[in-house]
Protein backbone atom coordinates (compact mmCIF):
# COMPACT_ATOMS: atom_id res chain seq x y z
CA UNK A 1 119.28 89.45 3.69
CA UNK A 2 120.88 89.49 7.07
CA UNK A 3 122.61 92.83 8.19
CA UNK A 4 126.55 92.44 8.17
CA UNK A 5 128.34 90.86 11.79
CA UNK A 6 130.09 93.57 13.66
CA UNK A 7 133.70 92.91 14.21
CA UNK A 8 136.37 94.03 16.83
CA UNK A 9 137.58 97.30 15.71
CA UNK A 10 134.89 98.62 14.00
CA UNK A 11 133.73 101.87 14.60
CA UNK A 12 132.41 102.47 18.01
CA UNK A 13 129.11 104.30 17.95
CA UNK A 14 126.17 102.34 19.12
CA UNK A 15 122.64 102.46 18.43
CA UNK A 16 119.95 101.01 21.81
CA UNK A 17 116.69 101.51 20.79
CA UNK A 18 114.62 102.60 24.04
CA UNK A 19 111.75 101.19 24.86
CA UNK A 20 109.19 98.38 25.91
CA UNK A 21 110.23 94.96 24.63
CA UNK A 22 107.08 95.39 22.18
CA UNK A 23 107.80 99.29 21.22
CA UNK A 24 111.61 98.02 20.33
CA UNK A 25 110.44 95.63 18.04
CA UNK A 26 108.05 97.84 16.47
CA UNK A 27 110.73 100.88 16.06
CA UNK A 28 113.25 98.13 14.56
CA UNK A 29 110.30 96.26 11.93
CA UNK A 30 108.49 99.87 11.14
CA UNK A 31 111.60 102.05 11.50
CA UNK A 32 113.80 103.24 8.65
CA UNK A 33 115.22 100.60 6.45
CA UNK A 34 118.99 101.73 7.38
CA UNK A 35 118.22 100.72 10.90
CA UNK A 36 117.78 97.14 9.99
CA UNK A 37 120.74 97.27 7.39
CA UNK A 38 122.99 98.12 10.57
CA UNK A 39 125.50 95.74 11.89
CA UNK A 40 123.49 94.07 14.88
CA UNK A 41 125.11 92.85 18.42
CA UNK A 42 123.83 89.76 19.94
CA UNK A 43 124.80 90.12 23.78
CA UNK A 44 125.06 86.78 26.17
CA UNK A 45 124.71 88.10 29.43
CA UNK A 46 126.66 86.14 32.20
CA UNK A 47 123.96 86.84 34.84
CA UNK A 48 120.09 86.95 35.33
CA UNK A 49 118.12 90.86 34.49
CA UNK A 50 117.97 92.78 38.03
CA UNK A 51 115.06 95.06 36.10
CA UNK A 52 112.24 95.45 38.79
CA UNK A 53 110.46 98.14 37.42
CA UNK A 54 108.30 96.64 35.47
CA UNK A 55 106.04 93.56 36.07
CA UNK A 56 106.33 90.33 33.62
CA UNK A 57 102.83 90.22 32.26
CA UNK A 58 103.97 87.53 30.36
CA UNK A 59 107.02 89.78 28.07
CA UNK A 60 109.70 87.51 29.44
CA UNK A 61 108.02 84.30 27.54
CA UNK A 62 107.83 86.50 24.30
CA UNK A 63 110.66 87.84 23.21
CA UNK A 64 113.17 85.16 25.01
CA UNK A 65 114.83 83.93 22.23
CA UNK A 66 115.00 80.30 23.21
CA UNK A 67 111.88 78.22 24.24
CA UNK A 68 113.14 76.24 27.51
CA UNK A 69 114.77 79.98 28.38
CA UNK A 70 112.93 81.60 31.14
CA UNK A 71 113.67 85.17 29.79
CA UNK A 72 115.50 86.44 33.07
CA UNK A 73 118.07 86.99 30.41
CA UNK A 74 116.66 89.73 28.73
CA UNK A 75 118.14 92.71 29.62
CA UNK A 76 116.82 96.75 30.31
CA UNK A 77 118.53 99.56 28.10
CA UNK A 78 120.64 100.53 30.69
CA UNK A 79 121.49 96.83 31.43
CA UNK A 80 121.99 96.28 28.05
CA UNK A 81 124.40 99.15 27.55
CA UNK A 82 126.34 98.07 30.50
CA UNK A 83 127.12 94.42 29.24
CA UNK A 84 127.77 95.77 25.46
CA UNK A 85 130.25 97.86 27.50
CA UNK A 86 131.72 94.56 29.19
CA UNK A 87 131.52 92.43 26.08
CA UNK A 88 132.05 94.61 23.18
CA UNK A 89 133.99 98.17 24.09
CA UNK A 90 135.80 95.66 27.00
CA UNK A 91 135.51 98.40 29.76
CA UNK A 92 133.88 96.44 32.45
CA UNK A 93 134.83 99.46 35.27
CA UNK A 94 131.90 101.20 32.91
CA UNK A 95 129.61 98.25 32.89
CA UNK A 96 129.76 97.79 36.83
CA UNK A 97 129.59 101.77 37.29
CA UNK A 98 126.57 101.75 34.65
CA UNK A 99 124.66 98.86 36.90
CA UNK A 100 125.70 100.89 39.98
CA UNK A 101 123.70 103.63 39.12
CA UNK A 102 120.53 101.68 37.53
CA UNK A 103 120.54 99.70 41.07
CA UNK A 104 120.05 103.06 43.05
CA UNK A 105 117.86 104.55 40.78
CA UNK A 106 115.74 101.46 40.88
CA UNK A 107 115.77 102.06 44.76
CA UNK A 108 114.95 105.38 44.48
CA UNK A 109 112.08 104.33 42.80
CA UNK A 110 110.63 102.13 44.56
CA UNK A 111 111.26 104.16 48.07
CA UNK A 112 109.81 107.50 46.57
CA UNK A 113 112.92 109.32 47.90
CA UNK A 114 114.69 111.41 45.01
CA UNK A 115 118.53 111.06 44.87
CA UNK A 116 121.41 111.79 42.58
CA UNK A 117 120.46 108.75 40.30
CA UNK A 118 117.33 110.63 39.51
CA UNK A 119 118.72 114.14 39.02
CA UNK A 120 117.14 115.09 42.76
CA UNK A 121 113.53 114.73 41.41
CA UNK A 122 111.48 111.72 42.37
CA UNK A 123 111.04 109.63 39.08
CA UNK A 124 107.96 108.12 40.77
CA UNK A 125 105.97 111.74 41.24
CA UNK A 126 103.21 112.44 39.25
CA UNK A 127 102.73 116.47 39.00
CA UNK A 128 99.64 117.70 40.36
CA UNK A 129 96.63 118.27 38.33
C-alpha cells in the first residue's frame, strides 16, 4: 500500500531523515513501520543541487529517480528543507535564508576558516590524537 498524499493544510511537522543518500534509504526500508505509513512529499526543485561537500562516486546515477536525469536534482538535507519551505510551508524568505547559510558554511568548509555558520569551530578540524 502506498502511504496517504499530504495535502495543503495538513499539519505542519516534518520529518528529513539525515543522512547519505544510501543511509536514508536504509533508515526509511529498515526503520519503524510508522515511518513508511507517513504521508510522503515529493519535492521538484526549480534549480540544480549546489552540495559540494561530497564527491559523486557515482550516488547521483543511483538514486535519481528518472534514467535520462543526471541527478544534479537531488538535493542535501538542508537543501531539501529549504525548497519544502518554498514549495510546501510557502515561506520562500526561509528557503533563501536556509540556502544562505548552507552556502557559507560550505565555504567555511572548504577554506578551513570557522565562522558563524559553523558555530565558530572549524567543521573541517579533526581533534588531535
Amino acid at each position: 500500500t502506498s502511504a496517504p498524499k499530504y495535502e495543503r493544510g495538513d499539519p505542519r511537522t516534518f520529518i528529513i531523515i539525515d543522512g547519505t543518500w544510501q543511509e536514508a534509504r536504509k533508515i526509511f526500508r529498515k526503520g519503524p513501520p510508522v515511518l513508511r505509513a507517513l504521508p510522503r512529499i515529493a519535492l521538484r526543485p526549480k534549480a540544480a543541487s549546489t552540495y559540494t561537500l561530497r564527491g559523486n562516486f557515482g550516488w547521483r546515477r543511483r538514486f535519481s529517480a528518472l534514467e535520462h536525469d543526471d541527478g544534479e536534482r537531488l538535493l542535501c538535507t538542508a537543501e531539501a528543507a529549504a525548497e519544502l519551505l518554498d514549495e510546501i510551508v510557502g515561506d520562500s524568505g526561509g528557503g533563501e535564508e536556509l540556502r544562505g547559510v548552507l552556502a557559507q558554511f560550505q565555504q567555511e568548509v572548504r577554506s578551513g576558516v570557522p565562522g558563524p555558520a559553523s558555530g565558530g569551530v572549524n567543521p573541517a578540524a579533526r581533534p588531535a590524537a
